[in-house]
Protein backbone atom coordinates (compact mmCIF):
# COMPACT_ATOMS: atom_id res chain seq x y z
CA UNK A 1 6.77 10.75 14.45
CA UNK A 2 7.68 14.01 15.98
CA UNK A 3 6.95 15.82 12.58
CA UNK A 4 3.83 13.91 12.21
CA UNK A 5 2.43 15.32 15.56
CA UNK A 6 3.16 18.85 14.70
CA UNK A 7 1.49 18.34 11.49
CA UNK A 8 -1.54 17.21 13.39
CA UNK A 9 -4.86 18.52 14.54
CA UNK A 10 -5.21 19.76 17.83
CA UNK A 11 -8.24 17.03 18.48
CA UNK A 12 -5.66 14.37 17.03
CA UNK A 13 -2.68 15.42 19.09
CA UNK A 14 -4.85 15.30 21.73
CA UNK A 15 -5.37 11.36 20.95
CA UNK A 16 -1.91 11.40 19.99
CA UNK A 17 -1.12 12.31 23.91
CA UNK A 18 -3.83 9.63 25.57
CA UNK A 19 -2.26 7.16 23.20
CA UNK A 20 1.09 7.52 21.81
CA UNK A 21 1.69 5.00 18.47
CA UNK A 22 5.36 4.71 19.54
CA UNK A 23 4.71 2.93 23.03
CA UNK A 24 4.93 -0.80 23.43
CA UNK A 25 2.40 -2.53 21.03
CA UNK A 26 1.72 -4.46 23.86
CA UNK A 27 0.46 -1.82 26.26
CA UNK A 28 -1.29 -0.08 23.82
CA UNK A 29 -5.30 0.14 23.37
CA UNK A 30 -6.85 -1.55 20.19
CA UNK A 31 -9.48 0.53 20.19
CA UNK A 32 -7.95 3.87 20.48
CA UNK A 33 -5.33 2.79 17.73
CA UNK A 34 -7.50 2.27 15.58
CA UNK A 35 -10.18 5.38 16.46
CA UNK A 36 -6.42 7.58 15.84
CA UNK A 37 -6.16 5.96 12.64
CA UNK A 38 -9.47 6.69 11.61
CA UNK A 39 -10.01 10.21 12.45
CA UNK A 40 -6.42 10.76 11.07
CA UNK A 41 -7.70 9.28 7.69
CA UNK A 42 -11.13 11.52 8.42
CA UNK A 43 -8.94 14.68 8.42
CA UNK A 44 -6.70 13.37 5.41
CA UNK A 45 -3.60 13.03 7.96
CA UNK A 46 -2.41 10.25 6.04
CA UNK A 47 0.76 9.68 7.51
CA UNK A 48 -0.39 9.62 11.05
CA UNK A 49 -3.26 7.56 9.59
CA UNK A 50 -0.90 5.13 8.50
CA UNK A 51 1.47 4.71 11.54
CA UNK A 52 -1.75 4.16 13.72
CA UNK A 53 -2.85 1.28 10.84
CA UNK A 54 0.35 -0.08 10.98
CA UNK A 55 0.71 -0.68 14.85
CA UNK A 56 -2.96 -1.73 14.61
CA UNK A 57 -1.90 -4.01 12.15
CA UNK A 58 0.95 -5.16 14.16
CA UNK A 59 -1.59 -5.76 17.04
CA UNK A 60 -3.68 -8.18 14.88
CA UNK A 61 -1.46 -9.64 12.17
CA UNK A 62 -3.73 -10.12 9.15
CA UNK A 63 -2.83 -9.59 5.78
CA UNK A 64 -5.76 -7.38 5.24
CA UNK A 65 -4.67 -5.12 8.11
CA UNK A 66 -1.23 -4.61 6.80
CA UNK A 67 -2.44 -4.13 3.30
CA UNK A 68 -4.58 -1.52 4.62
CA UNK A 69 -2.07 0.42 6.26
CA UNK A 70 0.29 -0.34 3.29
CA UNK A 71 -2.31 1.32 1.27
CA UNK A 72 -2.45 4.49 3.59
CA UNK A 73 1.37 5.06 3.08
CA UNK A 74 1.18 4.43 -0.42
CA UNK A 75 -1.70 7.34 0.07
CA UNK A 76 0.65 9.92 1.69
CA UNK A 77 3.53 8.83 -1.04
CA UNK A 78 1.46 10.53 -3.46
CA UNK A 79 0.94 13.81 -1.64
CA UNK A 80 4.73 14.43 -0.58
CA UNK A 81 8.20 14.62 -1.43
CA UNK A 82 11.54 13.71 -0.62
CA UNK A 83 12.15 12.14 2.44
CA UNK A 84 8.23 11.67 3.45
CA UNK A 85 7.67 10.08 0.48
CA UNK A 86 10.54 7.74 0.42
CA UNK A 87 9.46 7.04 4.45
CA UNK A 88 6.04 6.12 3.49
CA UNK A 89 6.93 3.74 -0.06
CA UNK A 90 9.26 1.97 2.59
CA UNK A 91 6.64 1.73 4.95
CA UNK A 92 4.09 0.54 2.25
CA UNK A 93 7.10 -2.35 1.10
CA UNK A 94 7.26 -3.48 4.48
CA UNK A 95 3.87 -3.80 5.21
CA UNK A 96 2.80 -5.35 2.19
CA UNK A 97 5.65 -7.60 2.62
CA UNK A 98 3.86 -8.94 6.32
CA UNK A 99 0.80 -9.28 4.79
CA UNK A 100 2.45 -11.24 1.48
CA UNK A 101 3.87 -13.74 4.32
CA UNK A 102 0.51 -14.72 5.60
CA UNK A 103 -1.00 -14.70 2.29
CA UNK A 104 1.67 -15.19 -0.73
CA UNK A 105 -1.80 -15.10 -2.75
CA UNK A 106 -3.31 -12.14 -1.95
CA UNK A 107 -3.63 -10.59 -5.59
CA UNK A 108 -4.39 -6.92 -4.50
CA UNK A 109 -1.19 -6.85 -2.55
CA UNK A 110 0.99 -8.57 -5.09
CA UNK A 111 -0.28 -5.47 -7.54
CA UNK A 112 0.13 -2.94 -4.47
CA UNK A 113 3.98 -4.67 -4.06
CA UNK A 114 4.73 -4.05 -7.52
CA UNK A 115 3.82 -0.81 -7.35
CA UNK A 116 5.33 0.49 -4.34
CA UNK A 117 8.92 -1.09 -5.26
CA UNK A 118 9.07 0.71 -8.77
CA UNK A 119 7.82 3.99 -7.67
CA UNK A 120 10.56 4.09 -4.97
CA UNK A 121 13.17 3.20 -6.99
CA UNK A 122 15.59 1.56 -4.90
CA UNK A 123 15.26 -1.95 -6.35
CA UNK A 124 15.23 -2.64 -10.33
CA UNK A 125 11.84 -2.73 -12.02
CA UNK A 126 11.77 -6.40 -12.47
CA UNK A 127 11.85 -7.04 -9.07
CA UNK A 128 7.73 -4.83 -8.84
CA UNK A 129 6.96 -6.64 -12.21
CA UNK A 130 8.09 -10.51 -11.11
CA UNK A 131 4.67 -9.66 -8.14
CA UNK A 132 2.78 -9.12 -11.30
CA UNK A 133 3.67 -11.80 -12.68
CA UNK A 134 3.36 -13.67 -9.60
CA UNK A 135 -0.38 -13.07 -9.76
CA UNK A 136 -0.61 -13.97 -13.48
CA UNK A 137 0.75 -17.62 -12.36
CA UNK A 138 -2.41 -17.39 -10.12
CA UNK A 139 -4.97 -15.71 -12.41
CA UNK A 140 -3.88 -15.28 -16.11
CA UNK A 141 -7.44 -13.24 -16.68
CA UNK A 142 -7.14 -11.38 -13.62
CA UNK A 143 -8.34 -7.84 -15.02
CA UNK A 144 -6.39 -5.36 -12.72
CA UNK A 145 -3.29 -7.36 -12.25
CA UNK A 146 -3.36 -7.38 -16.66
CA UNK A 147 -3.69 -3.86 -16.88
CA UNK A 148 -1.02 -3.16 -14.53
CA UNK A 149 1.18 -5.14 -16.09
CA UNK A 150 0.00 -3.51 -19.32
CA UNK A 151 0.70 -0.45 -18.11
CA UNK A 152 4.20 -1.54 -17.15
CA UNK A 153 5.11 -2.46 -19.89
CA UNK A 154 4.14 0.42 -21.66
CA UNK A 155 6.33 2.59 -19.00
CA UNK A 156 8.79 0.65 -20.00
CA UNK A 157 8.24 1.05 -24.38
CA UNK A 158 7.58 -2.54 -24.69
CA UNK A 159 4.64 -1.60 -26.73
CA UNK A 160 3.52 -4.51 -28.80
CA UNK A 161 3.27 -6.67 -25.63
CA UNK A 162 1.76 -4.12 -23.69
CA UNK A 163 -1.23 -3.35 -26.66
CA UNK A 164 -1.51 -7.38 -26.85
CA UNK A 165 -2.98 -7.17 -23.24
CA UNK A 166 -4.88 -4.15 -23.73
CA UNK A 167 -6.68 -6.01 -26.24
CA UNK A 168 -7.26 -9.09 -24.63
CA UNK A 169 -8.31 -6.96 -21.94
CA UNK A 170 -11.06 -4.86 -24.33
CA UNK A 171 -12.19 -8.58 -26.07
CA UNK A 172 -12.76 -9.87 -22.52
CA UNK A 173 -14.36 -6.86 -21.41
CA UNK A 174 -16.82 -6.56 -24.58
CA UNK A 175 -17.63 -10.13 -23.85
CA UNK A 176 -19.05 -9.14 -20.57
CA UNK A 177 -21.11 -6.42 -21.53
């Protein structure tokens, strides 16, 4: 957090000082969480951007709340290195995890999940792909959630399944069109 407030603006570290994101969740101000979060995001601070989003999320517990500010870490993951970037794919896994626990369903996050857990590389692969496959239980023709796992499996030279999918994914989408 420390690091994060150097890095930041002078007009965010002032917000930063009105409203510190490491008080008490419960004394802190909705409003000014989230109006940190989202002139942190304005200024492409995405790791402050992301700790405001998550105690915003915390705040209001919805599963689209702590997929956003999943999706802000995952953000900064891809703009740093080393120890920021394994900070913020650990932040994303947690958060997406919260928002998987009130809503097992939620498609977008299963795919975010999957994502976040192989690019950090602390767990085994199967453990991002079986939230893929999670979502093809729910949705066998879900589009995205077939071309990640496409795309997967491609990563991982399982290349005949992975051009099977690309092709059902090309027949459905020249059926559309």
């Amino acid at each position: 957090y420390k690091q994060a407030f150097q890095d930041a603006g002078p007009s965010l570290q002032e917000q930063l000082k009105k409203q510190p994101l490491i008080s008490e969740v419960s004394t802190l101000d909705q409003k000014l969480v989230k109006a940190i979060g989202d002139s942190a995001y304005a200024s492409q601070n995405t790791l402050v951007a992301g700790m405001a989003y998550r105690v915003f999320a915390n705040m209001l517990t919805t599963d689209s709340l702590y997929e956003l500010a999943g999706n802000v870490f995952m953000e900064n993951a891809q703009n740093t290195k080393d120890d920021e970037q394994q900070y913020s794919l650990g932040s994303a896994i947690e958060l997406y995890q919260k928002a998987l626990e009130i809503n097992p369903k939620r498609m977008s996050t299963n795919n975010s999940m999957a994502v976040a857990i192989i690019q950090e590389g602390k767990s085994p692969p199967m453990l991002g792909i079986s939230y893929i496959k999670k979502n093809l239980e729910i949705d066998s023709n879900h589009f995205a959630t077939n071309y990640l796992y496409a795309q997967m499996l491609s990563l991982s030279t399982q290349y005949e399944k992975a051009i099977k999918i690309y092709n059902k994914l090309i027949n459905k989408s020249t059926f559309f069109s």
